[in-house]
Protein backbone atom coordinates (compact mmCIF):
# COMPACT_ATOMS: atom_id res chain seq x y z
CA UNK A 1 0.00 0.00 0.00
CA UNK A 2 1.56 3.41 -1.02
CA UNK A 3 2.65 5.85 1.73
CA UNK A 4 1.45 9.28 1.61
CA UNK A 5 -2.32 8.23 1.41
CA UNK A 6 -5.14 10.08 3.16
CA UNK A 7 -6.11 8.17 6.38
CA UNK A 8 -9.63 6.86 7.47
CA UNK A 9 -11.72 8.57 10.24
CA UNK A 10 -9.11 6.25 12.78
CA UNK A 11 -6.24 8.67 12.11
CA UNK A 12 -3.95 5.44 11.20
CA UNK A 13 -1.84 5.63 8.40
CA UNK A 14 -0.58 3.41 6.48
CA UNK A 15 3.15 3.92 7.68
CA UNK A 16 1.89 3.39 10.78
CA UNK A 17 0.76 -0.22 9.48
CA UNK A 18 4.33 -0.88 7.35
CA UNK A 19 6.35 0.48 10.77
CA UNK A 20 4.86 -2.01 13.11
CA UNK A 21 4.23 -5.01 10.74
CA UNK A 22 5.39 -7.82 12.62
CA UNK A 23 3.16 -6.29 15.88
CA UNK A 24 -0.15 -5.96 13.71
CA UNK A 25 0.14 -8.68 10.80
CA UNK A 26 -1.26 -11.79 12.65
CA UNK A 27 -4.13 -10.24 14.60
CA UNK A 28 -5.47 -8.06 11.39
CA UNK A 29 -4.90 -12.03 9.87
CA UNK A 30 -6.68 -13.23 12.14
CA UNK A 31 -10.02 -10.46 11.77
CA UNK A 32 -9.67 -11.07 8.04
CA UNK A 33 -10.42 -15.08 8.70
CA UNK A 34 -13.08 -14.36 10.94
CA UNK A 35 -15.21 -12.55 8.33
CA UNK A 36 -14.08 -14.89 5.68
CA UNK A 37 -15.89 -17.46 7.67
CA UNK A 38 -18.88 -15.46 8.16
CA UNK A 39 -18.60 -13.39 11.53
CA UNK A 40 -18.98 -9.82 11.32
CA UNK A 41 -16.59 -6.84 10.24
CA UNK A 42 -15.54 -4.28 13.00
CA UNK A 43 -17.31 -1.33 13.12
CA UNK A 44 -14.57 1.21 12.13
CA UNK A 45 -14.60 -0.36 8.96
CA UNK A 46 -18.34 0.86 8.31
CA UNK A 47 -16.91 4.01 8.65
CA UNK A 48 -15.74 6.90 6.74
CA UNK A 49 -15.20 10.00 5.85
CA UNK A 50 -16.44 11.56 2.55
CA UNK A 51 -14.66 14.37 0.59
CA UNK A 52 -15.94 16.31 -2.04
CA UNK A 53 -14.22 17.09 -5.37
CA UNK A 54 -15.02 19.24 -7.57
CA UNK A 55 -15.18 17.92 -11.18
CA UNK A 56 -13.17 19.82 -13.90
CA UNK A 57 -15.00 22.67 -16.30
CA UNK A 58 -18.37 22.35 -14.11
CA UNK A 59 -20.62 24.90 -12.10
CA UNK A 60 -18.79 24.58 -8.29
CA UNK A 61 -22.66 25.88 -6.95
CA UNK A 62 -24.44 22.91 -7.94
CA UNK A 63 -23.61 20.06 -5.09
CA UNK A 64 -24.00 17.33 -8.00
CA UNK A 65 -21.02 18.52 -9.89
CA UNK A 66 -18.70 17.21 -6.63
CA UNK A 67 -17.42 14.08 -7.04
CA UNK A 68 -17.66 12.00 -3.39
CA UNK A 69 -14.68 10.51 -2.20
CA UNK A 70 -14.61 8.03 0.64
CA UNK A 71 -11.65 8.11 3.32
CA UNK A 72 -11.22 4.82 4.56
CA UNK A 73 -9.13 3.41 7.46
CA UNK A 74 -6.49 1.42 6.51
CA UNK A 75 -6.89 -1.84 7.76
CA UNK A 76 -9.89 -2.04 5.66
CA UNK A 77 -8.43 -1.17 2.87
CA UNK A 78 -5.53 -3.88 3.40
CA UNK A 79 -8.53 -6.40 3.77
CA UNK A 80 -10.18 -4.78 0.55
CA UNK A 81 -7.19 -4.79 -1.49
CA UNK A 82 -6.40 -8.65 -0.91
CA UNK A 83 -10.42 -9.29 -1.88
CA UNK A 84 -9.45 -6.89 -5.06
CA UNK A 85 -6.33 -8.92 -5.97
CA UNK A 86 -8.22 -12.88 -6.01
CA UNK A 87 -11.26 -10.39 -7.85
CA UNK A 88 -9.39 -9.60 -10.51
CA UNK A 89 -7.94 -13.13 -11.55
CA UNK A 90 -11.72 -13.91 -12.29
CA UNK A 91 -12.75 -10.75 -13.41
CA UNK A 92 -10.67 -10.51 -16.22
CA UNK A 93 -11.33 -13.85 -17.61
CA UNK A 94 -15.37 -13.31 -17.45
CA UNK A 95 -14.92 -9.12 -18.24
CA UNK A 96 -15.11 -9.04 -21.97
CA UNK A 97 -12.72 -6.70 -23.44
CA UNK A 98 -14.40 -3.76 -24.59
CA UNK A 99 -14.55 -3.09 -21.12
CA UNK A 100 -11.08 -1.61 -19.83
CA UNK A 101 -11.41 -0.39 -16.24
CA UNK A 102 -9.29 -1.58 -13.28
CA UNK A 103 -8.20 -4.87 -15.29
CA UNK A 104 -4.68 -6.26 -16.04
CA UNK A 105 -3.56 -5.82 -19.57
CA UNK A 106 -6.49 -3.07 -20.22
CA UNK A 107 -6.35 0.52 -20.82
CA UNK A 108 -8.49 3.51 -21.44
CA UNK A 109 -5.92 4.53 -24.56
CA UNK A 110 -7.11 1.69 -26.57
CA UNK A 111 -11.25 2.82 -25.82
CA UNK A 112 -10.15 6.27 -27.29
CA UNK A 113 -8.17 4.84 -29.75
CA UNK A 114 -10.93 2.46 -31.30
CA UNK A 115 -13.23 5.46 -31.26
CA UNK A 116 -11.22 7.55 -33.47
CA UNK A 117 -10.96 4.86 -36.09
CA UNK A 118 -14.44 4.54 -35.89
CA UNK A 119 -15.40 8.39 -36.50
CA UNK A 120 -12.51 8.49 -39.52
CA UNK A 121 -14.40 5.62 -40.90
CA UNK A 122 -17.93 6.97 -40.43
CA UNK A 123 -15.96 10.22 -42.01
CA UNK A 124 -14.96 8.50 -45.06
CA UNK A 125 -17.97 6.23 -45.78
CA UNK A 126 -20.77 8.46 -47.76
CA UNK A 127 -24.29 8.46 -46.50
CA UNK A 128 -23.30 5.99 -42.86
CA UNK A 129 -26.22 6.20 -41.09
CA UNK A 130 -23.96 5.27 -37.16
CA UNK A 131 -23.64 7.79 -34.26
CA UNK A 132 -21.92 7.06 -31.22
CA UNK A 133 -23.85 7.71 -28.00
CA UNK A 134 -22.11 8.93 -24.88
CA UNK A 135 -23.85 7.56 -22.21
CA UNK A 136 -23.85 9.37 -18.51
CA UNK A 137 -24.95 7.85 -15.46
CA UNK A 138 -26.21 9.99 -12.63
CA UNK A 139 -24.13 9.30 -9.65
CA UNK A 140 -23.44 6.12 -10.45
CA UNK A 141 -21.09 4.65 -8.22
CA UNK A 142 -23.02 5.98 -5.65
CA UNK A 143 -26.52 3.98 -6.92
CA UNK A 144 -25.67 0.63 -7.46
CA UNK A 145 -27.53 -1.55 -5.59
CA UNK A 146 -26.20 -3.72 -2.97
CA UNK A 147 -28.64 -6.71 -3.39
CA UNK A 148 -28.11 -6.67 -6.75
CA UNK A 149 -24.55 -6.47 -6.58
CA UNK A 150 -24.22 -9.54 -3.91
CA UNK A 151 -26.89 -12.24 -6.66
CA UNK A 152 -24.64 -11.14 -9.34
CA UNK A 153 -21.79 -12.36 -7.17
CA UNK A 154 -23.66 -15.37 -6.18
CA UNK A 155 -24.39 -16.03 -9.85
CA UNK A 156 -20.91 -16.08 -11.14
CA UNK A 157 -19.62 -17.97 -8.30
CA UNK A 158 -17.32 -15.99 -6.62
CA UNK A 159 -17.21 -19.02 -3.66
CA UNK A 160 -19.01 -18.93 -0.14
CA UNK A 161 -15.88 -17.15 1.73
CA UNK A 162 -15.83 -14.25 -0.76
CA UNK A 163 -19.51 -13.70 -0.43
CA UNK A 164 -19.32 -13.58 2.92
CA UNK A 165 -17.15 -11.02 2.73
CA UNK A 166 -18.29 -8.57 0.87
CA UNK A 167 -22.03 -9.11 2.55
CA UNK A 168 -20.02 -8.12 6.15
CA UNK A 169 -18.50 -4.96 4.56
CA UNK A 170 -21.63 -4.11 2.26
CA UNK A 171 -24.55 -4.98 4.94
CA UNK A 172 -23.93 -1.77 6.95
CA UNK A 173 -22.23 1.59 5.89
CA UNK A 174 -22.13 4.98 7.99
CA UNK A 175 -20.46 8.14 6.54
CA UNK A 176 -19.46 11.67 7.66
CA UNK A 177 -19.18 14.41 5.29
CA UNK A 178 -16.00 16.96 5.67
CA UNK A 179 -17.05 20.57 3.91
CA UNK A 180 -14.65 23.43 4.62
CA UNK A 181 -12.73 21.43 7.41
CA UNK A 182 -15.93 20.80 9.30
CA UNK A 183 -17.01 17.24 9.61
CA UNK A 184 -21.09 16.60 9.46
CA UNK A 185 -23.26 14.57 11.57
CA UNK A 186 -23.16 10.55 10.97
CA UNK A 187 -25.09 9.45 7.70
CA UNK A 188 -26.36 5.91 6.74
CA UNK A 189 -25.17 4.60 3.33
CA UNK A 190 -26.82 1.49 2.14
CA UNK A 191 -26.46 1.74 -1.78
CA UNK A 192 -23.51 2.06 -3.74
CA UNK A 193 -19.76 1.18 -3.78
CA UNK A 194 -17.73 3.55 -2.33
CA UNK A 195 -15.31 5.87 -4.54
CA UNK A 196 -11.58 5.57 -3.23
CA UNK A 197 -11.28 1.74 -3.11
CA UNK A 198 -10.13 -0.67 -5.51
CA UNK A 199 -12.53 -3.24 -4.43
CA UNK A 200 -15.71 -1.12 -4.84
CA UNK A 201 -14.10 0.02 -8.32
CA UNK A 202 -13.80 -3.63 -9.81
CA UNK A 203 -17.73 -4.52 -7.60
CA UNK A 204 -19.25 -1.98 -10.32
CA UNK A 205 -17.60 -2.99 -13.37
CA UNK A 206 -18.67 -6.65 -12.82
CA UNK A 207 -22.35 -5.49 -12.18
CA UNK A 208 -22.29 -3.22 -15.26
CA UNK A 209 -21.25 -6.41 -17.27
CA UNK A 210 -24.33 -7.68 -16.72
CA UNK A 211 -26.21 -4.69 -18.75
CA UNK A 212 -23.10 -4.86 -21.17
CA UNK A 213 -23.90 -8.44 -22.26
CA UNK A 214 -27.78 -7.65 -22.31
CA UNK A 215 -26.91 -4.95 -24.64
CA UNK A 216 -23.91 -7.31 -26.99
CA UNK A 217 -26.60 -9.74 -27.64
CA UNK A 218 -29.53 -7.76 -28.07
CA UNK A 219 -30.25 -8.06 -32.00
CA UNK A 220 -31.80 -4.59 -32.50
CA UNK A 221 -28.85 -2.94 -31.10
CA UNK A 222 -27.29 -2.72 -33.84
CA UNK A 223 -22.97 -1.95 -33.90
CA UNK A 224 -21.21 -0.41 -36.43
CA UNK A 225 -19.92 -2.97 -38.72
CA UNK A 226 -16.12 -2.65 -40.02
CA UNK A 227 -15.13 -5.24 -41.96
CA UNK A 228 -16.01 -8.72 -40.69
CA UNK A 229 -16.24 -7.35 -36.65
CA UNK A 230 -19.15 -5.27 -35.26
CA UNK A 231 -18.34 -2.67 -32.68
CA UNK A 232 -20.92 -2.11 -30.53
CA UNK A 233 -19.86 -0.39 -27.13
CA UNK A 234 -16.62 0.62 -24.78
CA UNK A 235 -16.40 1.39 -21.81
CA UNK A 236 -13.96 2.61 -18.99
CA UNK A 237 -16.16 1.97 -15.69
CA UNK A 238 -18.92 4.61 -15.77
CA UNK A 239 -17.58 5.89 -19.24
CA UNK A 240 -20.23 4.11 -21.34
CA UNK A 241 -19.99 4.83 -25.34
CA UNK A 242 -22.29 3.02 -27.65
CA UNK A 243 -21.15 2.72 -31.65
CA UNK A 244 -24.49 2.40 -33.77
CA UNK A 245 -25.99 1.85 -37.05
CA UNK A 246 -29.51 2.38 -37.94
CA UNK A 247 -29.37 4.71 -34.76
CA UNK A 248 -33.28 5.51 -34.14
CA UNK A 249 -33.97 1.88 -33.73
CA UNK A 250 -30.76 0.89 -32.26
CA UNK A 251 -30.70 3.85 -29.95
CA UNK A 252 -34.24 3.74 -28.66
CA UNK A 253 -33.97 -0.10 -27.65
CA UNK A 254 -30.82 0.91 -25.85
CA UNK A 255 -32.51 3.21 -23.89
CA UNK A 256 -35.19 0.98 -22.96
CA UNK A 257 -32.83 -1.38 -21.87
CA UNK A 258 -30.58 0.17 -20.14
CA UNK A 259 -33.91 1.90 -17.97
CA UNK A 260 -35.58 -1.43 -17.06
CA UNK A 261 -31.23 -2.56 -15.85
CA UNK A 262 -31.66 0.51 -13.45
CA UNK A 263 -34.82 -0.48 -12.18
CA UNK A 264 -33.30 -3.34 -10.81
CA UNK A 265 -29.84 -2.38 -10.36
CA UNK A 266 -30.07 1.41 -9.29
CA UNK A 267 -28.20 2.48 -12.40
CA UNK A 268 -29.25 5.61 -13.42
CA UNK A 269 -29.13 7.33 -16.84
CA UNK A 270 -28.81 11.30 -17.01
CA UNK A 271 -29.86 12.21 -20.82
CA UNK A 272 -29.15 15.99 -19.99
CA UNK A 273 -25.59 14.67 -19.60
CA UNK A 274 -25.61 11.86 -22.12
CA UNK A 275 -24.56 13.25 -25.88
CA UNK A 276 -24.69 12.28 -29.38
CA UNK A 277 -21.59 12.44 -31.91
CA UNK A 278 -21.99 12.10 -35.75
CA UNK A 279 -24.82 10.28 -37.59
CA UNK A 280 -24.73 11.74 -41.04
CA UNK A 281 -28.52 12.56 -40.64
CA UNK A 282 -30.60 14.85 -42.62
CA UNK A 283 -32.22 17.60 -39.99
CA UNK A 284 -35.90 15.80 -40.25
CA UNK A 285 -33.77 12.57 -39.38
CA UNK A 286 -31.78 14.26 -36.62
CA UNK A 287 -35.26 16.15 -35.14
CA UNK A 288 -37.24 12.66 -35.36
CA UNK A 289 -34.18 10.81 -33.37
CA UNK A 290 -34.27 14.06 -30.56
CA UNK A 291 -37.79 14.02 -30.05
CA UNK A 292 -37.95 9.98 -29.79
CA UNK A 293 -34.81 9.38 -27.50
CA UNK A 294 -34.91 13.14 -25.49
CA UNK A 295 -30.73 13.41 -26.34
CA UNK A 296 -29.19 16.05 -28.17
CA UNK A 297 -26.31 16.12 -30.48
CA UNK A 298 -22.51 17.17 -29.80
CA UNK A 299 -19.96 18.72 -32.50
CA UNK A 300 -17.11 17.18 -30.03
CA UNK A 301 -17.36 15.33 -27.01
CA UNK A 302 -14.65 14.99 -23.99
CA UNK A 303 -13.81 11.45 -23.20
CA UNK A 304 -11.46 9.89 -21.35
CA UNK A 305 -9.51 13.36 -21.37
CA UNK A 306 -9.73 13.54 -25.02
CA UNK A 307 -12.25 15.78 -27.30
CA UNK A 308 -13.29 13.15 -29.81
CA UNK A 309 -14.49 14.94 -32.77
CA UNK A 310 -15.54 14.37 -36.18
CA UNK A 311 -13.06 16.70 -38.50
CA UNK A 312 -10.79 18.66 -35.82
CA UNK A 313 -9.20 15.98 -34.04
CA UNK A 314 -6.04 17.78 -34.12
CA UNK A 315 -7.10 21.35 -33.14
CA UNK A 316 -9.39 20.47 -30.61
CA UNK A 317 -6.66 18.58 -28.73
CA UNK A 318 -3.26 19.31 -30.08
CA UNK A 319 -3.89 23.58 -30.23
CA UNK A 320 -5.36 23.02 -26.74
CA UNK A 321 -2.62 21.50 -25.27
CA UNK A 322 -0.48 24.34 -26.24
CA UNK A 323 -2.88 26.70 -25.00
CA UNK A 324 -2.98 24.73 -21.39
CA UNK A 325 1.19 24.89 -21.83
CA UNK A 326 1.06 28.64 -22.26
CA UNK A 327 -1.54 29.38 -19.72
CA UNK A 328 0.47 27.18 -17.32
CA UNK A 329 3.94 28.62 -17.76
CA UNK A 330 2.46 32.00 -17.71
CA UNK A 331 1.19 31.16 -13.83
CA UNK A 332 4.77 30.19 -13.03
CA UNK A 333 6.40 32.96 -14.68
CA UNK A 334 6.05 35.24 -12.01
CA UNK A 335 7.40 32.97 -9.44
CA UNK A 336 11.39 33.48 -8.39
CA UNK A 337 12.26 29.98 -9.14
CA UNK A 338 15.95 28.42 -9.91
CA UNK A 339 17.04 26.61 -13.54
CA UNK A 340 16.14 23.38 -11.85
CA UNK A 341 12.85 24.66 -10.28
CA UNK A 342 11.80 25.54 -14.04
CA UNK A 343 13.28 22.55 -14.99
CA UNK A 344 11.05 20.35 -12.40
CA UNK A 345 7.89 23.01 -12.84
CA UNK A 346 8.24 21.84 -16.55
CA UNK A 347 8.77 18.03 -15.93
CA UNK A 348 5.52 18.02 -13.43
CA UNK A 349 2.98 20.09 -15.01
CA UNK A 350 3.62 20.26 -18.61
CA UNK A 351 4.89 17.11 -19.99
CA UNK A 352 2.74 15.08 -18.61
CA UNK A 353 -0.30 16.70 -20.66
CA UNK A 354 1.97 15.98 -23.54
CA UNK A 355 2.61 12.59 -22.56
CA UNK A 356 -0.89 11.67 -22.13
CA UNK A 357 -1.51 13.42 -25.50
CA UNK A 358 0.48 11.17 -27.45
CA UNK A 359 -0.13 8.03 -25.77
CA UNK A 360 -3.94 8.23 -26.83
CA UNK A 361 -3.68 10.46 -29.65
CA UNK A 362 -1.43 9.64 -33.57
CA UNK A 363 1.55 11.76 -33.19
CA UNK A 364 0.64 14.16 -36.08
CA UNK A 365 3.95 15.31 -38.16
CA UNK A 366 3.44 18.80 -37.46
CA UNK A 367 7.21 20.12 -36.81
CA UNK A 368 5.28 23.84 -36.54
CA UNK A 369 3.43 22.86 -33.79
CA UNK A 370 6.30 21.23 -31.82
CA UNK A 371 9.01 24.16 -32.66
CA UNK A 372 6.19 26.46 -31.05
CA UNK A 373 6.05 24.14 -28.00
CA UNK A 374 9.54 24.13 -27.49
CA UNK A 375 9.78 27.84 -27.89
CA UNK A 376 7.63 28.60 -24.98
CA UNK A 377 9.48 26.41 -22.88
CA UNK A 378 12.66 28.19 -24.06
CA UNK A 379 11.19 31.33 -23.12
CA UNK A 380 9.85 30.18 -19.47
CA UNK A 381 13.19 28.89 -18.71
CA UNK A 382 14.92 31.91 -19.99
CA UNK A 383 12.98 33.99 -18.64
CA UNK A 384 12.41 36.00 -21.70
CA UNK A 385 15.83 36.32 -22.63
CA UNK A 386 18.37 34.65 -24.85
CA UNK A 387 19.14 31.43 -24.06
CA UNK A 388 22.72 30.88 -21.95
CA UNK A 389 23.15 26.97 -22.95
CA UNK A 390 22.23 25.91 -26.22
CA UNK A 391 19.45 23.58 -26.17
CA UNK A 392 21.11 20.51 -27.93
CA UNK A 393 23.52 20.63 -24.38
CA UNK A 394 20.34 21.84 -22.01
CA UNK A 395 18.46 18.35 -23.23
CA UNK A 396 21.91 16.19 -23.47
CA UNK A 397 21.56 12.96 -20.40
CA UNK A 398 22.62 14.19 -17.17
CA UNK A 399 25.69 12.65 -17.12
CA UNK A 400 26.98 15.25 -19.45
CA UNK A 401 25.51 17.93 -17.85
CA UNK A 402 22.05 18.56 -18.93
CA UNK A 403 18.52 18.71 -18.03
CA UNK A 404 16.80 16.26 -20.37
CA UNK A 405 13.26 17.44 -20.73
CA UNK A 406 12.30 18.22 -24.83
CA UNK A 407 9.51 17.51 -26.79
């Protein structure tokens, strides 16, 4: 367990745990046997306290744009962890693919990346009647339900031990809320997995499996073909995007669907939230599809950190970038900082936007855009003025003296 972590309402870090090891391991062994066998979890782990963060480019005075996150003490999270690790072996053997949360060998760069060859396609193909459908859930960590969760569990056959376990952690949860340094009054939970834990993380992705497999062999949910394979959804736990053709019908039987899931399973769609990329529709197509599924269509949607987009893939995320680089550097300008601070302020908070960029995105052979780049890193280091090292000795391996950090 990293150091450095947040502790639970207890106060207990997790050094604390690491430093006195040998005192602690065999009775925490001995609690985590106990519940495997059916008794009951303490109470301090049905406790925690909940922090609020606000989510990026949305109104801070609307309480549903805060994104709840549970502090948890740590011996529950050693217990949760080692339930996490034996989940995962069978999780990723029963977890189909397009789904790339939380999973060994997955990751969100290849959902982003399939979705870009699908929209060049779509691009290139005349008169392709396919959208793809953004799906948001309302809170939705926060809604699934706990019955539903433990018969899935039961279904797959997780064993008798595991259930056990998660019914002792998810029969009883109490909360307190921390605004502005001041912690609330104790709240009941007794829905949803809680946000900070691996366990809880890898709980919801194996209930929403059960609405991806509805929705994979549903016949009028129709995926956009390319070549021989259909592609019909991705997602990256609540990040849900659907790829369809003959989208009215498709669309509208995904809907229904996924409403009579949350009846059951407490997951919740927002269509105020939920957007609509491409389609190649005429407007009395596009009007019809509005007024019979209640969604309304993007020019470019965020995902996964990147704007997916039909035709400016590369100024909607490469030109931003260098805007965020500029607007950044500017911040830091003002500061009296050394070589090395720039150097470090430049390593930290620039490069890895780039680095993220290019991992999801084609590199695109623009040297303009990279020579611009490196220019304004030139000039933040500089200060302005000429440069005192020349840059092919500034970005040579330590060893000989330099900083390496170039684009």
């Amino acid at each position: 367990m990293k150091l450095g972590k947040a502790p639970g309402p207890d106060g207990l870090s997790a050094k604390y745990y690491k430093t006195l090891k040998d005192w602690l391991i065999h009775p925490l062994a001995d609690v985590c046997n106990k519940i495997l066998r059916g008794e009951k979890a303490p109470e301090t782990w049905k406790d925690a306290y909940i922090t609020l963060i606000p989510k990026l480019d949305h109104d801070r005075s609307d309480v549903k744009n805060y994104r709840p996150i549970s502090l948890l003490n740590v011996d529950y999270k050693i217990f949760a962890n080692i339930l996490a690790n034996r989940l995962k072996k069978v999780l990723t053997e029963y977890i189909y693919k397009d789904q790339t949360g939380f999973l060994l060998g997955r990751h969100m760069i290849d959902n982003n990346g399939n979705l870009i060859d699908i929209l060049e396609r779509l691009e290139a193909k005349r008169n392709c009647k396919a959208l793809l459908m953004f799906i948001d859930a309302e809170k939705a960590f926060d809604n699934i339900s706990w019955l539903f969760m433990e018969r899935n569990l039961e279904r797959i056959e997780f064993g008798q031990e595991f259930l056990n376990s998660i019914k002792a952690i998810y029969s009883e949860q109490k909360a307190k809320i921390i605004v502005n340094n001041v912690v609330s009054e104790e709240i009941r939970i007794e829905k949803g997995t809680r946000q900070g834990c691996l366990l809880s993380a890898l709980l919801f992705i194996s209930v929403l499996e059960v609405l991806l497999n509805m929705l994979r062999k549903e016949e009028e949910v129709k995926g956009i073909v390319v070549g021989s394979k259909q592609y019909k959804l991705k997602a990256f736990p609540d990040d849900l995007v659907l790829t369809l053709q003959d989208p009215e019908t498709s669309a509208i039987k995904a809907l229904e669907m996924i409403q009579e899931f949350g009846q059951v399973a407490g997951f919740k769609l927002n269509k105020s939230k939920t957007k609509v990329l491409g389609g190649k529709l005429d407007n009395d197509e596009r009007r019809i599809f509005i007024e019979k599924t209640g969604l309304t269509f993007s020019k470019k949607v965020k995902y996964l950190g990147v704007n997916l987009t039909v035709k400016n893939l590369y100024k909607d995320n490469y030109v931003k970038v260098g805007d965020e680089i500029k607007r950044e550097l500017e911040i830091w300008t003002n500061l009296k900082l050394t070589l090395m601070g720039q150097i470090l302020v430049i390593k930290m908070n620039v490069l890895p936007k780039v680095l993220f960029l290019f991992q999801t995105l084609l590199i695109i052979d623009n040297i303009k855009c990279f020579k611009e780049w490196q220019k304004e890193l030139s000039k933040f280091i500089w200060q302005g003025k000429s440069p005192r090292i020349k840059y092919k000795l500034l970005t040579d391996v330590r060893e000989r003296g330099g900083f390496p950090c170039q684009i």
